[in-house]
N, C-alpha and C. Protein backbone atom coordinates (compact mmCIF):
# COMPACT_ATOMS: atom_id res chain seq x y z
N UNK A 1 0.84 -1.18 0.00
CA UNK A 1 0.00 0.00 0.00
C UNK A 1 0.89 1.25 0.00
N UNK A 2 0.74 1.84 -1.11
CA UNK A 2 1.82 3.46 -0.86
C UNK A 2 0.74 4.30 0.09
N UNK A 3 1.54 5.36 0.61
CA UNK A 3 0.84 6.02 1.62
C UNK A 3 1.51 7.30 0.86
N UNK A 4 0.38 8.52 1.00
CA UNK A 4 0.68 9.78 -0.04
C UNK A 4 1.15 10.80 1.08
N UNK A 5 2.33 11.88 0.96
CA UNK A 5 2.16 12.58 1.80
C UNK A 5 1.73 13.76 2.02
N UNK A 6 0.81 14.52 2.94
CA UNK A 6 0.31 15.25 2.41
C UNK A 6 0.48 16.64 3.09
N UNK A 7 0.52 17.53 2.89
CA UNK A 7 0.54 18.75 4.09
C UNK A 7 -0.51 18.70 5.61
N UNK A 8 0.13 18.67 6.71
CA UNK A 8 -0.38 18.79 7.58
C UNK A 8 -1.62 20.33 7.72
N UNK A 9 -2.76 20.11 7.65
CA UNK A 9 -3.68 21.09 7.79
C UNK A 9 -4.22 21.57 9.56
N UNK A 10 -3.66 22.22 9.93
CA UNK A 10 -3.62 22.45 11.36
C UNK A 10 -5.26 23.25 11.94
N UNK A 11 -6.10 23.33 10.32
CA UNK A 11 -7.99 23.60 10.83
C UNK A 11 -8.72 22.95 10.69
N UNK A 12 -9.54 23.21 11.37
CA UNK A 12 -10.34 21.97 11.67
C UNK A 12 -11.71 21.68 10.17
N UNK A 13 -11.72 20.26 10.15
CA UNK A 13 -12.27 19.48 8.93
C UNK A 13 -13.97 19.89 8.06
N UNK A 14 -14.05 20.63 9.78
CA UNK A 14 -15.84 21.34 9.20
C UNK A 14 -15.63 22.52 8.87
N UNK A 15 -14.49 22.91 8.54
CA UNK A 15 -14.36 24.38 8.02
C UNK A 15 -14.91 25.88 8.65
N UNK A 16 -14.85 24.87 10.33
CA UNK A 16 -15.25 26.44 10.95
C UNK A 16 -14.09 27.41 11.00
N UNK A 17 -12.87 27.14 10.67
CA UNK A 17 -12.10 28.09 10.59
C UNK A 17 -10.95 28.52 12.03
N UNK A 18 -11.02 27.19 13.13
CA UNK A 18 -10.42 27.24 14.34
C UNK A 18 -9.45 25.94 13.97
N UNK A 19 -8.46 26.13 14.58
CA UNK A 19 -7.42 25.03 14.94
C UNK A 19 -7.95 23.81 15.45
N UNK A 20 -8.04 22.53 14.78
CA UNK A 20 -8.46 21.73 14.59
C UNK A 20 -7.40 20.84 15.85
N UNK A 21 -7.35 20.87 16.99
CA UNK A 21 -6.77 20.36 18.32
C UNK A 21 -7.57 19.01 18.08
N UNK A 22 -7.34 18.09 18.90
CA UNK A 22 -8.20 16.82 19.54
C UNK A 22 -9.25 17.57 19.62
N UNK A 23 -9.65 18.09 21.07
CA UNK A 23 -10.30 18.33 21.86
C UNK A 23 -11.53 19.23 20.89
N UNK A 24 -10.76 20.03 20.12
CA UNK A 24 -11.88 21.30 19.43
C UNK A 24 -12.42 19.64 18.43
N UNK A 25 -12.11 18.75 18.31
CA UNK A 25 -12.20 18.48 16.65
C UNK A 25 -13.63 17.04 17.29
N UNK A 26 -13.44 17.01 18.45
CA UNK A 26 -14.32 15.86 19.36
C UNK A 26 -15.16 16.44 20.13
N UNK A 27 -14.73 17.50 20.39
CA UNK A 27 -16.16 18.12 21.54
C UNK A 27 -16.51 19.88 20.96
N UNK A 28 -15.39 20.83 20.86
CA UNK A 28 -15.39 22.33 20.53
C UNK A 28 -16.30 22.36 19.11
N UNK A 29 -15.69 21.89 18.14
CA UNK A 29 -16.88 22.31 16.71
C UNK A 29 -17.73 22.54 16.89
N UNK A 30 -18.11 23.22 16.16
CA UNK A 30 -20.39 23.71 16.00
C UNK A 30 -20.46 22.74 15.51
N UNK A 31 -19.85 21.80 14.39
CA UNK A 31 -20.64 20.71 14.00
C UNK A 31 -20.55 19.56 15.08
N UNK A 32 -19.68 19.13 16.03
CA UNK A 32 -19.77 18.22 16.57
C UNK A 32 -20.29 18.42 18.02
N UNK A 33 -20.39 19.73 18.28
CA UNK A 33 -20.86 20.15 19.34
C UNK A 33 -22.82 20.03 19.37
N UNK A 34 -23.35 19.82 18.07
CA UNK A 34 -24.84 19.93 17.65
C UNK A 34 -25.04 18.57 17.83
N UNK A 35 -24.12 17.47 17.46
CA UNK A 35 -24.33 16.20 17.25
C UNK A 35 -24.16 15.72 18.71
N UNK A 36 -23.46 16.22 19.54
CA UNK A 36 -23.87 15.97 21.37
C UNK A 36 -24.66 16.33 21.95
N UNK A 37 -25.24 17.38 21.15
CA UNK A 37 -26.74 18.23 22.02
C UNK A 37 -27.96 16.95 21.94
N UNK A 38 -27.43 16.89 20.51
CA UNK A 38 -28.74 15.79 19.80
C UNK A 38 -28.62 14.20 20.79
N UNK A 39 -27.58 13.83 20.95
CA UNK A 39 -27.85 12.55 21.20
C UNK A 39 -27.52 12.38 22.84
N UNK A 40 -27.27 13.84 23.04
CA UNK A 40 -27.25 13.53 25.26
C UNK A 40 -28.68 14.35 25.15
N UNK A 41 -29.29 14.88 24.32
CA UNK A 41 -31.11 15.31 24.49
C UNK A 41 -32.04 13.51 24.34
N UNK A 42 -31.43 12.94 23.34
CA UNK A 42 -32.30 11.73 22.96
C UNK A 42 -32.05 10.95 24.09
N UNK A 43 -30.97 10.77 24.52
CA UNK A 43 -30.62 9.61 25.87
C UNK A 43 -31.27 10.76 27.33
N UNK A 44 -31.46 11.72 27.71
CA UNK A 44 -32.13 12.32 28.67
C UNK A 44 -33.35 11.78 28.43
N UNK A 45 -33.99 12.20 27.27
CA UNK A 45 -35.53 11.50 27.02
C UNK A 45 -35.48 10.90 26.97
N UNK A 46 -35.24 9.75 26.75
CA UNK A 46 -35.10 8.03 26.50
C UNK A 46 -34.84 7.63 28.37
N UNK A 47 -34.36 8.00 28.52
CA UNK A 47 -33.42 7.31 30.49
C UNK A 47 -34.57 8.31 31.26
N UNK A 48 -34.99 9.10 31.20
CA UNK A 48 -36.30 10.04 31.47
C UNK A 48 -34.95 10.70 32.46
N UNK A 49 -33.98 11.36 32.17
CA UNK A 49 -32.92 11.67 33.36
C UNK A 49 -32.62 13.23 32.78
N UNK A 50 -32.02 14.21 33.69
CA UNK A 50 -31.38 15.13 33.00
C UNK A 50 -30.40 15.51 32.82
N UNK A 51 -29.58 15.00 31.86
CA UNK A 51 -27.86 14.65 31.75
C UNK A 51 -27.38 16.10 31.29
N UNK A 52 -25.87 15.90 32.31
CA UNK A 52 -25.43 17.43 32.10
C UNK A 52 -24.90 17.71 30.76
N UNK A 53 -24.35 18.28 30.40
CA UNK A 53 -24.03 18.48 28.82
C UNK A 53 -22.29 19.13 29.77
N UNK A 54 -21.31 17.77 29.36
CA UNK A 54 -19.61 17.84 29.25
C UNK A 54 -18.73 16.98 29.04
N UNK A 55 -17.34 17.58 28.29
CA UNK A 55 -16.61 16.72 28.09
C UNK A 55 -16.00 15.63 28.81
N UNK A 56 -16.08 16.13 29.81
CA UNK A 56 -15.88 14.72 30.88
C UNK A 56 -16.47 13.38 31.31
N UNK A 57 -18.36 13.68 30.89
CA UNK A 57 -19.42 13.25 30.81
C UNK A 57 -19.11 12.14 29.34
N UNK A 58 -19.33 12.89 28.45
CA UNK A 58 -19.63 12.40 27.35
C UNK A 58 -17.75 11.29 26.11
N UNK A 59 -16.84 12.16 26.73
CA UNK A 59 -16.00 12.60 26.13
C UNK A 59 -14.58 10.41 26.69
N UNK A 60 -15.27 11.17 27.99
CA UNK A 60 -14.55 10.49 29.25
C UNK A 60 -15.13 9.29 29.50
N UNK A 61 -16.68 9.38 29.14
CA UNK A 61 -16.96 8.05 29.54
C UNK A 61 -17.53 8.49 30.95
N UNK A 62 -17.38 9.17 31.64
CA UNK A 62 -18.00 9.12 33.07
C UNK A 62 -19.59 8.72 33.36
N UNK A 63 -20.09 8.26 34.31
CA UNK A 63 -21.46 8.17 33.99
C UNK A 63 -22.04 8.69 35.20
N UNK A 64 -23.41 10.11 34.36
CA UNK A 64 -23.69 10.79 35.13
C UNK A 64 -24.83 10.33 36.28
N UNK A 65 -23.99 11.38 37.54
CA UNK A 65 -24.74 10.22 38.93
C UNK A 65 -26.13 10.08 38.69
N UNK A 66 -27.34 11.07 38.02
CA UNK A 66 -28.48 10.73 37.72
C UNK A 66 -28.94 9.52 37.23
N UNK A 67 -27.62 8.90 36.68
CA UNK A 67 -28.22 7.67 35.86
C UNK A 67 -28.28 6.72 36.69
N UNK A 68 -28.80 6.15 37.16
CA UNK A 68 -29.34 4.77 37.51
C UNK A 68 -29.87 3.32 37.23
N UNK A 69 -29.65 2.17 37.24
CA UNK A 69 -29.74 1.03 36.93
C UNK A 69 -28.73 0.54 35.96
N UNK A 70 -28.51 -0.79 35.52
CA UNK A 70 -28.21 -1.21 34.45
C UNK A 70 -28.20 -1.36 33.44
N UNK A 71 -29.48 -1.02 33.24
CA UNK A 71 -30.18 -0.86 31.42
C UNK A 71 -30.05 0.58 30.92
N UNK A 72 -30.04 1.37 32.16
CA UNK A 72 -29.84 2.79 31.81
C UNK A 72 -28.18 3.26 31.57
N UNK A 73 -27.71 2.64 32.48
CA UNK A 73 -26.37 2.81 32.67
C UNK A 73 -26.00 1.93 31.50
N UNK A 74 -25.86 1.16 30.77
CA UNK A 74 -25.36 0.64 29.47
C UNK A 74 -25.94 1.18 28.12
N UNK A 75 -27.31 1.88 28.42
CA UNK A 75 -27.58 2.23 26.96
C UNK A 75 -26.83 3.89 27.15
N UNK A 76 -26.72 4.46 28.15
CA UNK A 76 -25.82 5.73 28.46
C UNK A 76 -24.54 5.27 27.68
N UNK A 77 -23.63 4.27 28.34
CA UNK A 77 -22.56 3.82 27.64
C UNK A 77 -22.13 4.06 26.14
N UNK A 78 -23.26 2.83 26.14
CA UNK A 78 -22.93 2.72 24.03
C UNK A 78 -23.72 3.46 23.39
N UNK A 79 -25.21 4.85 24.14
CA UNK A 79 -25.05 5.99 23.30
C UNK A 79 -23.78 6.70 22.83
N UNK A 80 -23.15 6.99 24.28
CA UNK A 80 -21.68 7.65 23.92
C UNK A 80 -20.71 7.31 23.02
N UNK A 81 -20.54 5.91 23.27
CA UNK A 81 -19.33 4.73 22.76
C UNK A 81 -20.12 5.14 21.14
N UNK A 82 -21.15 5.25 20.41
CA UNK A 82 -21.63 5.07 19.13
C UNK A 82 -21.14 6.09 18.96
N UNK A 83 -21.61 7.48 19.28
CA UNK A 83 -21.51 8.65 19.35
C UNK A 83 -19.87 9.27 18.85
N UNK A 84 -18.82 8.55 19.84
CA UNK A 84 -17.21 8.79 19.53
C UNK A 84 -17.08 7.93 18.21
N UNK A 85 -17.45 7.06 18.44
CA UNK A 85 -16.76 5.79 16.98
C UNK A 85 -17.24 6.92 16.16
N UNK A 86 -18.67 7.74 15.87
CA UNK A 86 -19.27 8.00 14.55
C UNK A 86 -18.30 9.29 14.10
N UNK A 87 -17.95 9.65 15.26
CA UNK A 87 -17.27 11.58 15.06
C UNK A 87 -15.47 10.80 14.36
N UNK A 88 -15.52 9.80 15.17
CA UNK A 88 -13.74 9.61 14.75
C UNK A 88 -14.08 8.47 13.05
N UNK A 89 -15.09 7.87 12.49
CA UNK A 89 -14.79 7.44 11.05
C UNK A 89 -14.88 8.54 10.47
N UNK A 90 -15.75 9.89 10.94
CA UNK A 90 -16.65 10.55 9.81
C UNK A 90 -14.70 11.45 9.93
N UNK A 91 -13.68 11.24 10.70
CA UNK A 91 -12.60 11.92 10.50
C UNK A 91 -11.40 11.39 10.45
N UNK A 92 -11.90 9.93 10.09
CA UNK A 92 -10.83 9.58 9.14
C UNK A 92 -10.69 9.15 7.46
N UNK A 93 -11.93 9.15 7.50
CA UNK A 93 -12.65 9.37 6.17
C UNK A 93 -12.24 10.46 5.23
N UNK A 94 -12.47 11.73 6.40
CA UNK A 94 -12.04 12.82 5.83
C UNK A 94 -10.50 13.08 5.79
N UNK A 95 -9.70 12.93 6.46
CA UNK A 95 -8.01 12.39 6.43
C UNK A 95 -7.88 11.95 5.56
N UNK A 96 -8.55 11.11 4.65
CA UNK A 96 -7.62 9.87 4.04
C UNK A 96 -8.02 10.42 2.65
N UNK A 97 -9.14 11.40 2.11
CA UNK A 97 -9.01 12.00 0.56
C UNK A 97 -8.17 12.75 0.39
């Protein structure tokens, strides 16, 4: 497999126009920042709970003390766990054109 090399682009991939860090590129974006509103709003309604909105929360894996039980506490999980996998293909996808 040749591997191409390419200039390192130091902004971030949604073209908001900020330095594309880890941190801005997984939690800071307007675009990826809309896509956590959306799916810690669907898992609040869904767990009937009111989950805080942070990177530590969501980012980290922590699970917020509101949540309770097992069924709640695992679909909390692999909302999140879906949530990271989807932000990190949709950016390596974009890396690799």
């Amino acid at each position: 497999m040749l591997y191409r090399k390419k200039k390192h682009q130091p902004l971030c991939w949604h073209e908001c126009g900020k330095r594309g860090t880890l941190l801005h590129l997984l939690w800071e974006c307007p675009a990826v920042k809309t896509l956590w509103l959306d799916v810690i709003s669907f898992l609040s309604e869904s767990l009937d709970v009111n989950i805080p909105v942070g990177p530590n929360i969501c980012l980290l894996g922590l699970k917020p003390e509101n949540v309770v039980g097992r069924a709640a506490v695992q679909s909390w999980t692999l909302g999140c766990l879906a949530t990271k996998r989807l932000i990190l293909l949709n950016w390596k996808e974009r890396k690799t054109d």
